[in-house]
PDB file of N, CA and C in Angstrom:
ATOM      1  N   UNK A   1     -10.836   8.862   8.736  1.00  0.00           N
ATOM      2  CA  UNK A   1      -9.445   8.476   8.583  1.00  0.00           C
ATOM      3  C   UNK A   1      -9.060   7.570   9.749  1.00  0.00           C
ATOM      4  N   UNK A   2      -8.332   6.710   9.403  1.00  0.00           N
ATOM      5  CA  UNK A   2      -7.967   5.882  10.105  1.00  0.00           C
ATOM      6  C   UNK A   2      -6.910   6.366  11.375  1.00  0.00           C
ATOM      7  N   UNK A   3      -7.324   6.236  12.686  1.00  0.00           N
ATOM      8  CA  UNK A   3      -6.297   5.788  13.835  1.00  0.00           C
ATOM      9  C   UNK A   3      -5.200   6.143  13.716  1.00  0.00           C
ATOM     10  N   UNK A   4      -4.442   5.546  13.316  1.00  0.00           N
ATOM     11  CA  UNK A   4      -3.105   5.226  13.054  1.00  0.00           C
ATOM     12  C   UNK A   4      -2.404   6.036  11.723  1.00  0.00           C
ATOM     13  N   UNK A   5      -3.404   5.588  10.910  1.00  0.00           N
ATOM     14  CA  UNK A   5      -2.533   6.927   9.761  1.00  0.00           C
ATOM     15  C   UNK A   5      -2.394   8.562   9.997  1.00  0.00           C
ATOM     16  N   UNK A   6      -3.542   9.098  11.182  1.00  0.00           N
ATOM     17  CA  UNK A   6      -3.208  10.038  11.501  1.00  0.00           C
ATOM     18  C   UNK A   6      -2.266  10.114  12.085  1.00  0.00           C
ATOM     19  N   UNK A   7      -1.949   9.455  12.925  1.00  0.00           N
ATOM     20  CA  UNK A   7      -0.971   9.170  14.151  1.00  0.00           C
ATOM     21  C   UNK A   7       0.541   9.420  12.898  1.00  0.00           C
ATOM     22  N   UNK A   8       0.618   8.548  11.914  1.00  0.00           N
ATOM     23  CA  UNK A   8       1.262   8.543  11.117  1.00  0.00           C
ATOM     24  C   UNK A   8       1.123  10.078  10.169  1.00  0.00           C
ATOM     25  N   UNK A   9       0.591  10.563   9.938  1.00  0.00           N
ATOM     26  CA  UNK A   9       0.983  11.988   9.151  1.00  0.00           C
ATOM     27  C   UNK A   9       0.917  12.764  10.019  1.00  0.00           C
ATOM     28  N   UNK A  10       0.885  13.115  11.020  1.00  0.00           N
ATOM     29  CA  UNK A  10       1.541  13.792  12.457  1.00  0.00           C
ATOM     30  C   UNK A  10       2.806  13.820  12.421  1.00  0.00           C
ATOM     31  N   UNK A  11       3.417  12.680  12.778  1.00  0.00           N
ATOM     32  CA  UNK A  11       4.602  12.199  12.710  1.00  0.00           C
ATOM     33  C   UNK A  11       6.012  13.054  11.419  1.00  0.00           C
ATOM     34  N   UNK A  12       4.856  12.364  10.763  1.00  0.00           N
ATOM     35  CA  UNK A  12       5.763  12.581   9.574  1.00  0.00           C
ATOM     36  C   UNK A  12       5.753  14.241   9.293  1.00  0.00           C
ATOM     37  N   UNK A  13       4.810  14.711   9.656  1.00  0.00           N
ATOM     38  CA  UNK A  13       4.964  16.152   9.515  1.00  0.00           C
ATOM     39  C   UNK A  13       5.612  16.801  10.722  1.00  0.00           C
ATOM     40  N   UNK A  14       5.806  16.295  11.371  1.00  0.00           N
ATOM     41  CA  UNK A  14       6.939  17.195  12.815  1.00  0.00           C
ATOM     42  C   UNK A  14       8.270  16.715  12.076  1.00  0.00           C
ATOM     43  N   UNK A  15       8.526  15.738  11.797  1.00  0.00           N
ATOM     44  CA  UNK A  15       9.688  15.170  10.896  1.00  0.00           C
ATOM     45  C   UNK A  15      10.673  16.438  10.009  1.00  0.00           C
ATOM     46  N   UNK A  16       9.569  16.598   8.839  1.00  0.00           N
ATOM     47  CA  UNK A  16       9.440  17.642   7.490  1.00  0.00           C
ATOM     48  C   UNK A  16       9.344  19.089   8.114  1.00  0.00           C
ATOM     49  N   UNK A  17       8.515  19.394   9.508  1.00  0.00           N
ATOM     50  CA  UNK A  17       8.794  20.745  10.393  1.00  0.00           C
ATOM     51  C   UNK A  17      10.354  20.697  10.674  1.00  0.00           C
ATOM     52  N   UNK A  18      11.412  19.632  10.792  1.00  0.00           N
ATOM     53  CA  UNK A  18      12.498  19.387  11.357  1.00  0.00           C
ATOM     54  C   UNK A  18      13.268  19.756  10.435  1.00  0.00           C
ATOM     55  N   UNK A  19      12.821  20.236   9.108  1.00  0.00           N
ATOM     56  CA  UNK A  19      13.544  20.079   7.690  1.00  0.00           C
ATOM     57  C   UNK A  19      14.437  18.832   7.546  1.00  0.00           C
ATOM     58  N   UNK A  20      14.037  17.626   7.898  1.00  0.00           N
ATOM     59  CA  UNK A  20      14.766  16.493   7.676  1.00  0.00           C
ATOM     60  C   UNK A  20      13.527  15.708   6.467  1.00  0.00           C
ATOM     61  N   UNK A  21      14.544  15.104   5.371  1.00  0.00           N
ATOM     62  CA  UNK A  21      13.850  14.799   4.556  1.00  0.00           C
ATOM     63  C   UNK A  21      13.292  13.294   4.789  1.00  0.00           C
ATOM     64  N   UNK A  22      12.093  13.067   4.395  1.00  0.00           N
ATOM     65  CA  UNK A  22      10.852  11.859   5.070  1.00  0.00           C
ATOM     66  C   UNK A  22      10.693  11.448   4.078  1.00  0.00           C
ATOM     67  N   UNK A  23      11.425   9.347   3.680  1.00  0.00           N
ATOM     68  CA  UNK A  23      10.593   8.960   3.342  1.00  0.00           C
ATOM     69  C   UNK A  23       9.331   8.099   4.048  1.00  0.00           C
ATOM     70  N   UNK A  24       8.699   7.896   3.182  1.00  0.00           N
ATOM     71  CA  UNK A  24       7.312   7.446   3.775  1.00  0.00           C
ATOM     72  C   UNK A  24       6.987   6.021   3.241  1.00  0.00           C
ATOM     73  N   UNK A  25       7.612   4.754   3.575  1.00  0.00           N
ATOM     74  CA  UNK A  25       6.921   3.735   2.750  1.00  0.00           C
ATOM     75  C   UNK A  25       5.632   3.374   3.206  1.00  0.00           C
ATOM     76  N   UNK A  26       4.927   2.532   2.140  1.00  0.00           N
ATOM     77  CA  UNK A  26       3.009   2.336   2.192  1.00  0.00           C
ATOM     78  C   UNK A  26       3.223   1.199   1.474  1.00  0.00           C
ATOM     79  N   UNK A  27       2.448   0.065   2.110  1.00  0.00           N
ATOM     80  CA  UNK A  27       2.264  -1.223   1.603  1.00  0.00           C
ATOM     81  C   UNK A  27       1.102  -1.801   1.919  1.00  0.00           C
ATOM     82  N   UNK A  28       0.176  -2.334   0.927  1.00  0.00           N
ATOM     83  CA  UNK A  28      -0.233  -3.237   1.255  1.00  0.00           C
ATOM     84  C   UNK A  28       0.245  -4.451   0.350  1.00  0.00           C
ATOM     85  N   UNK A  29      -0.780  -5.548   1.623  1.00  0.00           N
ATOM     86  CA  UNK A  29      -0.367  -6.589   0.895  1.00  0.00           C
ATOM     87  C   UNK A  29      -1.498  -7.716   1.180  1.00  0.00           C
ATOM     88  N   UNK A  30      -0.951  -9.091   1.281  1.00  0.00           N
ATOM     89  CA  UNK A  30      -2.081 -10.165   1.570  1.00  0.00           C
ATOM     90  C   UNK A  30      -3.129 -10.055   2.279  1.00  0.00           C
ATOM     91  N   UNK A  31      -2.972  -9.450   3.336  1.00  0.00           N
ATOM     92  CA  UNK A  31      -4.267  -9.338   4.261  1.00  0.00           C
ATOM     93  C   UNK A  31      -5.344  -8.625   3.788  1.00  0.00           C
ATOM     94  N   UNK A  32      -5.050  -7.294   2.667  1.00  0.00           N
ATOM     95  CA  UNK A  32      -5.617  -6.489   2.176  1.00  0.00           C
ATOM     96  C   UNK A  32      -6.308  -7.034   1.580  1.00  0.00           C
ATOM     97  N   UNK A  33      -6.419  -8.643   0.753  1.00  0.00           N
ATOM     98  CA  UNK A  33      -6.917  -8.687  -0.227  1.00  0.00           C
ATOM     99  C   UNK A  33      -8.229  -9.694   0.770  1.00  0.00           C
ATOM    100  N   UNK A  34      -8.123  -9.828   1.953  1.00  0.00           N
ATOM    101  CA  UNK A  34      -9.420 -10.054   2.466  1.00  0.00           C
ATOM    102  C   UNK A  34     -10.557  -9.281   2.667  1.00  0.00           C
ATOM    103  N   UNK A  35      -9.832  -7.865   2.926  1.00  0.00           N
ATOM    104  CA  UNK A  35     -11.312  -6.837   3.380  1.00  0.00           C
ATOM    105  C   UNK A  35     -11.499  -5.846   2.784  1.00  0.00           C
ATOM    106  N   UNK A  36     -10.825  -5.519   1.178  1.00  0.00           N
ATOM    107  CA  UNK A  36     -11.203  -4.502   0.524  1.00  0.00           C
ATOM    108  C   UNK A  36     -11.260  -5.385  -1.276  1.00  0.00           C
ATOM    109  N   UNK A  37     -12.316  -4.773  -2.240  1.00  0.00           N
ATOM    110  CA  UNK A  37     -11.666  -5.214  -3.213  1.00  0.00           C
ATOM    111  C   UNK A  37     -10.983  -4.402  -4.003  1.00  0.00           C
ATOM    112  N   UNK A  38     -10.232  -5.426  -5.348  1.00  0.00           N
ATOM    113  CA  UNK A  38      -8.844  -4.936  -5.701  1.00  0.00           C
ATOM    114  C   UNK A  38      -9.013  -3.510  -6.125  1.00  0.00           C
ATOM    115  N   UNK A  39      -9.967  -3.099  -6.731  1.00  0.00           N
ATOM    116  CA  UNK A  39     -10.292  -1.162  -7.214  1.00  0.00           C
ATOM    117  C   UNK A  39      -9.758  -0.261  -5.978  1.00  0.00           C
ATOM    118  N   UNK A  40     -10.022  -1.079  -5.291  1.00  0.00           N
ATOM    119  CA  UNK A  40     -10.090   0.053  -3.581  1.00  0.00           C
ATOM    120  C   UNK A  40      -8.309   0.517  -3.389  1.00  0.00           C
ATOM    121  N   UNK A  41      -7.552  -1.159  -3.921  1.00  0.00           N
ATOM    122  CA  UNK A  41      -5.974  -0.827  -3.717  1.00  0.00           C
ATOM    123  C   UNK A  41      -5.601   0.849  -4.365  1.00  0.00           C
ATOM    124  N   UNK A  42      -6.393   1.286  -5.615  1.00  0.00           N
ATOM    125  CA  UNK A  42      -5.256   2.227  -6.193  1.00  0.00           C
ATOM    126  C   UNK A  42      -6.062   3.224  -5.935  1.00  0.00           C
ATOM    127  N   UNK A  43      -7.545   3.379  -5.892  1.00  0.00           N
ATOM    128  CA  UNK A  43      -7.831   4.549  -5.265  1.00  0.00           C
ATOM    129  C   UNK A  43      -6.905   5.113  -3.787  1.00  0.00           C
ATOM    130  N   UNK A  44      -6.358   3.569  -2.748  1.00  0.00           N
ATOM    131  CA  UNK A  44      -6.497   3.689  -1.239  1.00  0.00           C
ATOM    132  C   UNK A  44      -5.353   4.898  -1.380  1.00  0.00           C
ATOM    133  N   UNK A  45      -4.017   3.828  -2.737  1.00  0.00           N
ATOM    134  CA  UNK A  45      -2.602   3.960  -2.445  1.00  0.00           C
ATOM    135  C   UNK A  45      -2.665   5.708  -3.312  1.00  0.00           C
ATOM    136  N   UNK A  46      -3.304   5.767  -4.342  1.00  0.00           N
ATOM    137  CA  UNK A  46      -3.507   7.406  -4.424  1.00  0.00           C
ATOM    138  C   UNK A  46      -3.829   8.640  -3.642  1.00  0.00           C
ATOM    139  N   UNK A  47      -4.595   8.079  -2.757  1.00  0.00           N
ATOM    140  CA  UNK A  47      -4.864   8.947  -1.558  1.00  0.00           C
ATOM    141  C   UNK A  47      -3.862   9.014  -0.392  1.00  0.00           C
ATOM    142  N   UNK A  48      -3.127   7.953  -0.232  1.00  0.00           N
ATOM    143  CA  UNK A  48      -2.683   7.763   0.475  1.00  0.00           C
ATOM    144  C   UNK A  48      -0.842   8.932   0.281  1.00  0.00           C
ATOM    145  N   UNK A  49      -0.725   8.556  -0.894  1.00  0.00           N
ATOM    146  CA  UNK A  49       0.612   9.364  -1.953  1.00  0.00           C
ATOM    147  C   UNK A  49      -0.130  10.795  -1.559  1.00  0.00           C
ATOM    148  N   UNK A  50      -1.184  11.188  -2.123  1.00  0.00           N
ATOM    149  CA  UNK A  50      -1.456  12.824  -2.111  1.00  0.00           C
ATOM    150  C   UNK A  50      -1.212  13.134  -0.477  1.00  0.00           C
ATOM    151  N   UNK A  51      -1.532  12.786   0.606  1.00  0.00           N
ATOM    152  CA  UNK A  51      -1.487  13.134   1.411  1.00  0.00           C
ATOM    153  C   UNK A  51      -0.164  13.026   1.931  1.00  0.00           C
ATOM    154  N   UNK A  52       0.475  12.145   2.007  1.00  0.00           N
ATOM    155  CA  UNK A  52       2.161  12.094   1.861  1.00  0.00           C
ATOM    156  C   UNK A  52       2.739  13.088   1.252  1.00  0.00           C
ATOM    157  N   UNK A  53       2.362  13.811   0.368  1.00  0.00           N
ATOM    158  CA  UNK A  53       3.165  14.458  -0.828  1.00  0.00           C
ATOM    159  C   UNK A  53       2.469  15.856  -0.461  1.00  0.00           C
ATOM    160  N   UNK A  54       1.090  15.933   0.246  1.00  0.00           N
ATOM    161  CA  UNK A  54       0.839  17.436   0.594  1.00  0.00           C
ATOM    162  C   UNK A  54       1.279  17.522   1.991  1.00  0.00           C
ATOM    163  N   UNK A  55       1.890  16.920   2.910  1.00  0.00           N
ATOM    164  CA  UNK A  55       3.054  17.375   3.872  1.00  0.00           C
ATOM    165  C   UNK A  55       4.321  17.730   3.767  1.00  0.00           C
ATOM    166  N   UNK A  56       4.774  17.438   2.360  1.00  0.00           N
ATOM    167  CA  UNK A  56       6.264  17.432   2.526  1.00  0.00           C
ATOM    168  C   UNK A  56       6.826  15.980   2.572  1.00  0.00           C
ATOM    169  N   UNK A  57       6.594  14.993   2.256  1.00  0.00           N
ATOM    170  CA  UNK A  57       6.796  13.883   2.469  1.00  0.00           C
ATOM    171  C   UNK A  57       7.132  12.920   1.620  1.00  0.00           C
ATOM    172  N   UNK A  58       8.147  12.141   1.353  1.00  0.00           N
ATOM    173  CA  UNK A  58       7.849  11.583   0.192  1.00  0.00           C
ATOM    174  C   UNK A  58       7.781  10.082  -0.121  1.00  0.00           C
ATOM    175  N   UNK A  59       6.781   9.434  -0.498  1.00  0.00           N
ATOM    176  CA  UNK A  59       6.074   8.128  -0.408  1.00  0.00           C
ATOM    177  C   UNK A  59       7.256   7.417  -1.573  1.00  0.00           C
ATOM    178  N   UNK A  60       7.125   6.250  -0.328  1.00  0.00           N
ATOM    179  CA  UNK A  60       7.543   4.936  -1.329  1.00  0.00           C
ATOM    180  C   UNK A  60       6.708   3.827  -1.265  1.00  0.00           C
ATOM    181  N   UNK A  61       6.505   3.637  -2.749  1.00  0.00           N
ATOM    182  CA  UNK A  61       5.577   2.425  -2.722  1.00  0.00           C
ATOM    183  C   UNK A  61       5.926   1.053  -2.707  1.00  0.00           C
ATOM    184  N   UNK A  62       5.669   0.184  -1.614  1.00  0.00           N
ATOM    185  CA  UNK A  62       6.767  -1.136  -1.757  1.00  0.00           C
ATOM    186  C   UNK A  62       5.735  -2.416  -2.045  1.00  0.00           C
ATOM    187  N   UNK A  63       6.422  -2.982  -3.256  1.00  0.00           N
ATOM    188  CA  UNK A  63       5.432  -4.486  -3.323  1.00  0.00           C
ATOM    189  C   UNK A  63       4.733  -4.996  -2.859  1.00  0.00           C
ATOM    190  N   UNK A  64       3.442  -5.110  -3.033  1.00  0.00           N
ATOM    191  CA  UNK A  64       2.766  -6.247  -1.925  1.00  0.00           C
ATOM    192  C   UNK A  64       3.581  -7.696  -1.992  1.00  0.00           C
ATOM    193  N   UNK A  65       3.220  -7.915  -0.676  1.00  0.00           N
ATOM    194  CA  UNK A  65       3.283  -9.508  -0.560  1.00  0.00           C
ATOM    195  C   UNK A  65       1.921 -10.201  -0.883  1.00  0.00           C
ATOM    196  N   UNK A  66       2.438 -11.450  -0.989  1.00  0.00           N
ATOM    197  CA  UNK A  66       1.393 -12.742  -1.134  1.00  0.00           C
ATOM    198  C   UNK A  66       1.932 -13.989  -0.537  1.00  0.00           C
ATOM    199  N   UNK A  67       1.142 -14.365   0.000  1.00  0.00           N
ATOM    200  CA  UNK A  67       0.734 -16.349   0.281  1.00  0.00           C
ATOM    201  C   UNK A  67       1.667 -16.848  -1.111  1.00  0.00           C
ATOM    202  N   UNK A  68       2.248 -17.615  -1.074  1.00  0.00           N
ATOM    203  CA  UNK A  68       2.914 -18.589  -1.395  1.00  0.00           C
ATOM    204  C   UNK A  68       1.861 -19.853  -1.693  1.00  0.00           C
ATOM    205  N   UNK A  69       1.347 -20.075  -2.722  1.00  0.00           N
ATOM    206  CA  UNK A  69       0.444 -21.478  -3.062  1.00  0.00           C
ATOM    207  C   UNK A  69       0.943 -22.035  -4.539  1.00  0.00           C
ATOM    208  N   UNK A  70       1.000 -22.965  -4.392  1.00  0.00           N
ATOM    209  CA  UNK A  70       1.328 -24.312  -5.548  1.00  0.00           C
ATOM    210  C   UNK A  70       0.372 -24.705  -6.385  1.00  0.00           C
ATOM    211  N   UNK A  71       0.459 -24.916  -7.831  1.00  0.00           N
ATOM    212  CA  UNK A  71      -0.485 -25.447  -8.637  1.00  0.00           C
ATOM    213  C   UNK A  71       0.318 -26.667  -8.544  1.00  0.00           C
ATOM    214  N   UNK A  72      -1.032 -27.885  -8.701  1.00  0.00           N
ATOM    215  CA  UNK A  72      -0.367 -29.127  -9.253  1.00  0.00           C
ATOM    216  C   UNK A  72       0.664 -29.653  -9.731  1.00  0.00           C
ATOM    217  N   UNK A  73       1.460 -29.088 -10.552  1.00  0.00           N
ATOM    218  CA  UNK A  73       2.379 -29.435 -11.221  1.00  0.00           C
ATOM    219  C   UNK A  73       3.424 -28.535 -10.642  1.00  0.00           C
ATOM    220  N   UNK A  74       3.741 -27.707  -9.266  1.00  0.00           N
ATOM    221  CA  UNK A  74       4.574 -27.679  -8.849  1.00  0.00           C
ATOM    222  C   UNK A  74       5.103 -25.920  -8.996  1.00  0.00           C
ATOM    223  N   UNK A  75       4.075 -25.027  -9.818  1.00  0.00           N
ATOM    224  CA  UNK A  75       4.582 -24.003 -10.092  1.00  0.00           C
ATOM    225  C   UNK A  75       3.907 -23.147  -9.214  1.00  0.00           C
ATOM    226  N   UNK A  76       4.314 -22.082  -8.720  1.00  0.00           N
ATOM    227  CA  UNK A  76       3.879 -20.951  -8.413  1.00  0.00           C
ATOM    228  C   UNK A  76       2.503 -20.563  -8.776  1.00  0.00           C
ATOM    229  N   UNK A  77       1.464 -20.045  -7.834  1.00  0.00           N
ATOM    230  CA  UNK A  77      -0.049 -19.902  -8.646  1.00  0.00           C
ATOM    231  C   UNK A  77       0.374 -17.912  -8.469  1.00  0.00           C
ATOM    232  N   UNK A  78      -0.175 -17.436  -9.225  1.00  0.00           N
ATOM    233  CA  UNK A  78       0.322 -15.479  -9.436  1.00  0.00           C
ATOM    234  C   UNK A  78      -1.051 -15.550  -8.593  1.00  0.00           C
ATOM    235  N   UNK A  79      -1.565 -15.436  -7.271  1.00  0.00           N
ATOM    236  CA  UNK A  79      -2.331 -14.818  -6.528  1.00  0.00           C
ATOM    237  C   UNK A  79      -2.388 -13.205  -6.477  1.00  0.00           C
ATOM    238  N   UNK A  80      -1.531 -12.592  -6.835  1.00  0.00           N
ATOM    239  CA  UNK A  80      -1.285 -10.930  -6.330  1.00  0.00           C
ATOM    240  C   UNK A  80      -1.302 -10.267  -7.855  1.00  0.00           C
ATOM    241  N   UNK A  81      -1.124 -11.011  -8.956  1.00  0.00           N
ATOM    242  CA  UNK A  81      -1.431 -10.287 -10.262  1.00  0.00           C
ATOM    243  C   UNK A  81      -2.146  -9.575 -10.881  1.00  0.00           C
ATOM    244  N   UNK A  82      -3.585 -10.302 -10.287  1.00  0.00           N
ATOM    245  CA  UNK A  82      -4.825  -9.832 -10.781  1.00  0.00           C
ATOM    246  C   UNK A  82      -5.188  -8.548  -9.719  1.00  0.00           C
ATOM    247  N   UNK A  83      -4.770  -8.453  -8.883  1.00  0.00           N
ATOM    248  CA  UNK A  83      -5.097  -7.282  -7.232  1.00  0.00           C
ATOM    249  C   UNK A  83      -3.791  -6.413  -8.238  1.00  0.00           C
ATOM    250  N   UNK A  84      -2.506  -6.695  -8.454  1.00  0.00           N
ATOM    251  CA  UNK A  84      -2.202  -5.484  -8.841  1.00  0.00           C
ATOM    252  C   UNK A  84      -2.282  -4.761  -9.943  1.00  0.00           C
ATOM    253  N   UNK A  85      -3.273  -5.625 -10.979  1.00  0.00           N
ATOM    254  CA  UNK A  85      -3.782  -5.087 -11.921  1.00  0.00           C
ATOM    255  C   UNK A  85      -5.086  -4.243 -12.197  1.00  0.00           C
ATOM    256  N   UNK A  86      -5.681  -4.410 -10.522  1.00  0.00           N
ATOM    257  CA  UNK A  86      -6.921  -3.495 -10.180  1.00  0.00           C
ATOM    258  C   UNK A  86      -8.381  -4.552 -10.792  1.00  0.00           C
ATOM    259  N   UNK A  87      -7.819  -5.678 -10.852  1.00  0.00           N
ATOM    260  CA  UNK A  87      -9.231  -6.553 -11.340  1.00  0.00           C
ATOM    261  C   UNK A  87      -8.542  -7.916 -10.711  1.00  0.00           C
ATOM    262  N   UNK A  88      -9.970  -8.521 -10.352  1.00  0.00           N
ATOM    263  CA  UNK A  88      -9.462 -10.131 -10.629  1.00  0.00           C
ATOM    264  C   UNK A  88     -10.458 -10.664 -11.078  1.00  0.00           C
ATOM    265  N   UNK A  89      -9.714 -11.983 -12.099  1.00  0.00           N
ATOM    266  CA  UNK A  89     -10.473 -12.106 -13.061  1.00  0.00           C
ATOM    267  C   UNK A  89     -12.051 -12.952 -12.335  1.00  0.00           C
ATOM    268  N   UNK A  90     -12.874 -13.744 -13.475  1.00  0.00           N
ATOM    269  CA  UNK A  90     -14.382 -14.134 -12.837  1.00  0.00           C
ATOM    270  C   UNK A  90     -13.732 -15.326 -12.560  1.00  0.00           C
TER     271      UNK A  90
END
């Protein structure tokens, strides 16, 4: 487990010991889509919810971001569609 997410469900569980109610937002986003692939997002963000949710805690899941890139003709290219659909295409 990562560093920091412990550091982070520590936290959040002295919080929920406080009986003060915790939300928990979890995001990924652009950077993610350099060092994991897209399958890994919903296994990560499922694991990530159960463990949130077996402290007492309660997860919010917030949009990834994306890079901003242009097709030719001026429109928006959907970079983050295929990652939040758990595939990208060949």
């Amino acid at each position: 487990m990562n560093r920091f997410w412990s550091i982070s469900l520590a936290t959040i569980s002295g919080e929920v010991a406080k009986g003060r109610r915790t939300l928990v937002t979890i995001q990924f986003g652009h950077n993610d889509m350099k060092i994991a692939p897209p399958e890994s997002m919903g296994a990560n963000l499922t694991s990530m919810v159960q463990q949130v949710r077996a402290i007492g805690g309660e997860p919010v899941l917030v949009t990834s971001l994306t890079r901003r890139t242009f097709n030719s003709d001026g429109t928006i290219q959907d970079a983050l569609g295929p990652w939040a659909n758990g595939k990208v295409p060949p």
